[in-house]
Protein backbone atom coordinates (compact mmCIF):
# COMPACT_ATOMS: atom_id res chain seq x y z
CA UNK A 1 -10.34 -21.30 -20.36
CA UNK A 2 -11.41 -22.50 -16.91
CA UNK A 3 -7.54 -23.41 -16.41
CA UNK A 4 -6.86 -19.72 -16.62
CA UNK A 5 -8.59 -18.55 -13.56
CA UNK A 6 -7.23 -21.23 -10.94
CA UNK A 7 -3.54 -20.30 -12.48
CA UNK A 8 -4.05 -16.74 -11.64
CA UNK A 9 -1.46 -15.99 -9.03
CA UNK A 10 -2.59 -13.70 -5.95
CA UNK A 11 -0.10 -11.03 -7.11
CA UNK A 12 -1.86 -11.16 -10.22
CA UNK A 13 -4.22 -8.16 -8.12
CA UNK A 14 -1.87 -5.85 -7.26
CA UNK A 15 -2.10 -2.39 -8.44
CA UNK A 16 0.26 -0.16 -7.17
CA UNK A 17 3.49 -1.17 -4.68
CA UNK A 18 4.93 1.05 -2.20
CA UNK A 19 8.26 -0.71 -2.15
CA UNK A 20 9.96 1.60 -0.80
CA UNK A 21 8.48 1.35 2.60
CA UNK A 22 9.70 -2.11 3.65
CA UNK A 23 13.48 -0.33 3.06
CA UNK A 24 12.57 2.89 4.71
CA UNK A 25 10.51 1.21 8.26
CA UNK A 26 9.77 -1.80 9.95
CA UNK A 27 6.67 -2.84 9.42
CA UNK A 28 5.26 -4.84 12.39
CA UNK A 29 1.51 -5.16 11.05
CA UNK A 30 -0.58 -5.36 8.59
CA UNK A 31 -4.38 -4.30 8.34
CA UNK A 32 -7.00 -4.41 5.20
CA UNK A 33 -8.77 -1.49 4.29
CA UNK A 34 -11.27 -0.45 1.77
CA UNK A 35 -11.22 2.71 0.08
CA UNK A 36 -14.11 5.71 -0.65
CA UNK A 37 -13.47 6.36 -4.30
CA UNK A 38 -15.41 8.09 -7.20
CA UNK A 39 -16.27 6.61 -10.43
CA UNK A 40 -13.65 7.85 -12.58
CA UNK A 41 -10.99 6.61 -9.52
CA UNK A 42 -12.45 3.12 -9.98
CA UNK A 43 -11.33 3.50 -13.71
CA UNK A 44 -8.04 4.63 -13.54
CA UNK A 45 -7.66 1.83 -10.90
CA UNK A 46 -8.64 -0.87 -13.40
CA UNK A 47 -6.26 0.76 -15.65
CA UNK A 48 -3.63 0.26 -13.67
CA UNK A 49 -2.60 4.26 -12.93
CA UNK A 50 -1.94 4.48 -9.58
CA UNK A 51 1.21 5.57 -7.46
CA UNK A 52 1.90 5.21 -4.09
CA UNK A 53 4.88 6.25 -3.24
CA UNK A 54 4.47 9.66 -1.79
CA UNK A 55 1.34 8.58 0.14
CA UNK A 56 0.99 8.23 3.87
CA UNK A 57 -2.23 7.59 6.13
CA UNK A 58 -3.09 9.74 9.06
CA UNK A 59 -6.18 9.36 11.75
CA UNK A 60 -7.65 12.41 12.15
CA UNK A 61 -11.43 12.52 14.47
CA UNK A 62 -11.63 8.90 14.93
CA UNK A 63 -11.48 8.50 10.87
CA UNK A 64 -8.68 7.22 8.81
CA UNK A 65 -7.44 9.15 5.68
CA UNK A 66 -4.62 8.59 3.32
CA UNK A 67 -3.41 11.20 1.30
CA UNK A 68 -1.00 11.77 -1.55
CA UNK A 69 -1.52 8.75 -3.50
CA UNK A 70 -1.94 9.88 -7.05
CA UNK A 71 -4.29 8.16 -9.26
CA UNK A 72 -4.02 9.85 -12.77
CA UNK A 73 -7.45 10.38 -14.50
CA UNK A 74 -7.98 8.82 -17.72
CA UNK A 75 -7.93 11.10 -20.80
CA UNK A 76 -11.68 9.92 -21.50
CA UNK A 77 -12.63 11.13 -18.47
CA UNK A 78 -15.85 12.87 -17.93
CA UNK A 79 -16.37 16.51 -18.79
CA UNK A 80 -18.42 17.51 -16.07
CA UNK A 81 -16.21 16.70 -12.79
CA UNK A 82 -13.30 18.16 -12.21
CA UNK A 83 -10.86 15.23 -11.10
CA UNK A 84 -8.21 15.53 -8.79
CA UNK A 85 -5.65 12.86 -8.57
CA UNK A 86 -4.14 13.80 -5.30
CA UNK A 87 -7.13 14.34 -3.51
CA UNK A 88 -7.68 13.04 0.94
CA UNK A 89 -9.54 9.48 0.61
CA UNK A 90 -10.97 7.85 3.19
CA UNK A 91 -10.21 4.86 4.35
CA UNK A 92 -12.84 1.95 5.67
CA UNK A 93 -11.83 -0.13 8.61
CA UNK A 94 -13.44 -0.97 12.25
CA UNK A 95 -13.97 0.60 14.84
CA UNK A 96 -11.36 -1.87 16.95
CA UNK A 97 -8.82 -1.21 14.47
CA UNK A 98 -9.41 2.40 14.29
CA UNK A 99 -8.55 2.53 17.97
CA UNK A 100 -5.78 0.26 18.02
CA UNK A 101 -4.23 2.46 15.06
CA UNK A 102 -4.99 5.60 16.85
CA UNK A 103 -3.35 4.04 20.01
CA UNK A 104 0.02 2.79 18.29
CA UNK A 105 0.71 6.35 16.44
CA UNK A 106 -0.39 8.72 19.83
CA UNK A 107 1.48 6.78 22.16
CA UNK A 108 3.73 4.15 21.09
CA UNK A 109 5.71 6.72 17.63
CA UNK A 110 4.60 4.47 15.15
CA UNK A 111 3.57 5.53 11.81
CA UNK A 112 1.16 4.51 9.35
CA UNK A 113 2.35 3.16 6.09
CA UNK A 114 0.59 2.21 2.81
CA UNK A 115 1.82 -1.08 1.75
CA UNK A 116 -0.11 -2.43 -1.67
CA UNK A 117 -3.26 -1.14 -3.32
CA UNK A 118 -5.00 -4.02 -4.66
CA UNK A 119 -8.33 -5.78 -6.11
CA UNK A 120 -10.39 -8.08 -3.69
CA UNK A 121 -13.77 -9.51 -5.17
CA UNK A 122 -14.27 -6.46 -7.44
CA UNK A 123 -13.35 -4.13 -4.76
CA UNK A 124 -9.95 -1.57 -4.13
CA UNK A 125 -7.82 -2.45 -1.22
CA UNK A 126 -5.16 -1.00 0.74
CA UNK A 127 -2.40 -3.32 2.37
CA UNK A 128 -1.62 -0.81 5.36
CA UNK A 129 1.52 -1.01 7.98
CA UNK A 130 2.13 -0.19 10.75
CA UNK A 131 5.41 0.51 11.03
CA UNK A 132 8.55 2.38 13.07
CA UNK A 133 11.05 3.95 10.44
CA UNK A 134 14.73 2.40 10.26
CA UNK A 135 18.10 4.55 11.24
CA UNK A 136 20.52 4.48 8.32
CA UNK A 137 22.84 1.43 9.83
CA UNK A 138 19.51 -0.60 9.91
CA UNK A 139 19.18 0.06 6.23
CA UNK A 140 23.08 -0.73 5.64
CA UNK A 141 22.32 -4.13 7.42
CA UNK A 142 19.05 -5.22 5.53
CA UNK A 143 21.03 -4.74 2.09
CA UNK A 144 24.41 -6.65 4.21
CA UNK A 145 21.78 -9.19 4.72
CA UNK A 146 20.58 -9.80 1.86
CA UNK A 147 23.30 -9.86 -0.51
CA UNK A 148 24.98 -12.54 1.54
CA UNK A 149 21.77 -14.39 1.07
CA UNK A 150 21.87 -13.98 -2.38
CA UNK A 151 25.61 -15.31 -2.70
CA UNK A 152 24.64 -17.74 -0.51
CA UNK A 153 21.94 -19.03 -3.11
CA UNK A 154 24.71 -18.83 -5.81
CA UNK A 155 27.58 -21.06 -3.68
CA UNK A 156 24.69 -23.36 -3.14
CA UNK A 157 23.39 -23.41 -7.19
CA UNK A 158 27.11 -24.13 -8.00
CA UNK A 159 27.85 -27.17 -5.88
């Protein structure tokens, strides 16, 4: 049994993927953040119901928010809140990175993308990018790209 935890891959954490977003922009950093959740949020987490791909993060009064992730409530949740699964969360990061963030979307057009939401030493974290988005003949390029890389693999597999 203590074989299991050291084989426990690191993408063994994950979540929720917003895979779209590494098609759709380029991401050019990454930052950590932790979330402000409720109780029953925490749940549904460790259940696995999350979505992110209709989510996006804004700064707003020197505070980071993300908004639009949807994290289902569980059917045994409690009777006395009233959940809602697409509600504004707040995000926890430092001040530096705050103002670096704020910086790069005011002035520079970038955008701030959610990346992965996943568990680090019991707690919920958010893989956020920072990103510009991609024309349509950047997209057509990637997928060029990597389906030469992929027959690439195969030419080399054969010989």
């Amino acid at each position: 049994m203590a074989n299991a935890k050291k084989t426990k891959g690191a993408g063994d954490d994950t979540i929720a993927e917003n895979r779209k977003a590494r098609h759709n922009f380029h991401i050019e950093d990454d930052f950590e953040a932790g979330l402000c959740l409720q109780g029953w949020e925490v749940k549904s987490l460790r259940a696995g119901r999350a979505n992110l791909t209709e989510a996006y993060v804004f700064v707003r009064n020197g505070e980071v928010f993300m908004t639009g992730c949807n994290i289902s409530p569980l059917p045994t949740a409690s009777t006395h809140i009233n959940p809602q699964p697409t509600r504004q969360r707040k995000l926890l990061l430092n001040r530096m990175e705050i103002d670096r963030l704020t910086g790069a979307v005011d002035r520079k057009g970038y955008t701030l993308v959610p990346l992965r939401l996943y568990w680090k030493k019991g707690r919920a974290k958010l893989q956020l990018g920072l990103a510009k988005g991609k024309k349509q003949h950047d997209k057509r390029a990637d997928s060029k790209e990597r389906d030469w890389k992929r027959q690439q693999a195969r030419i080399l597999k054969n010989k």
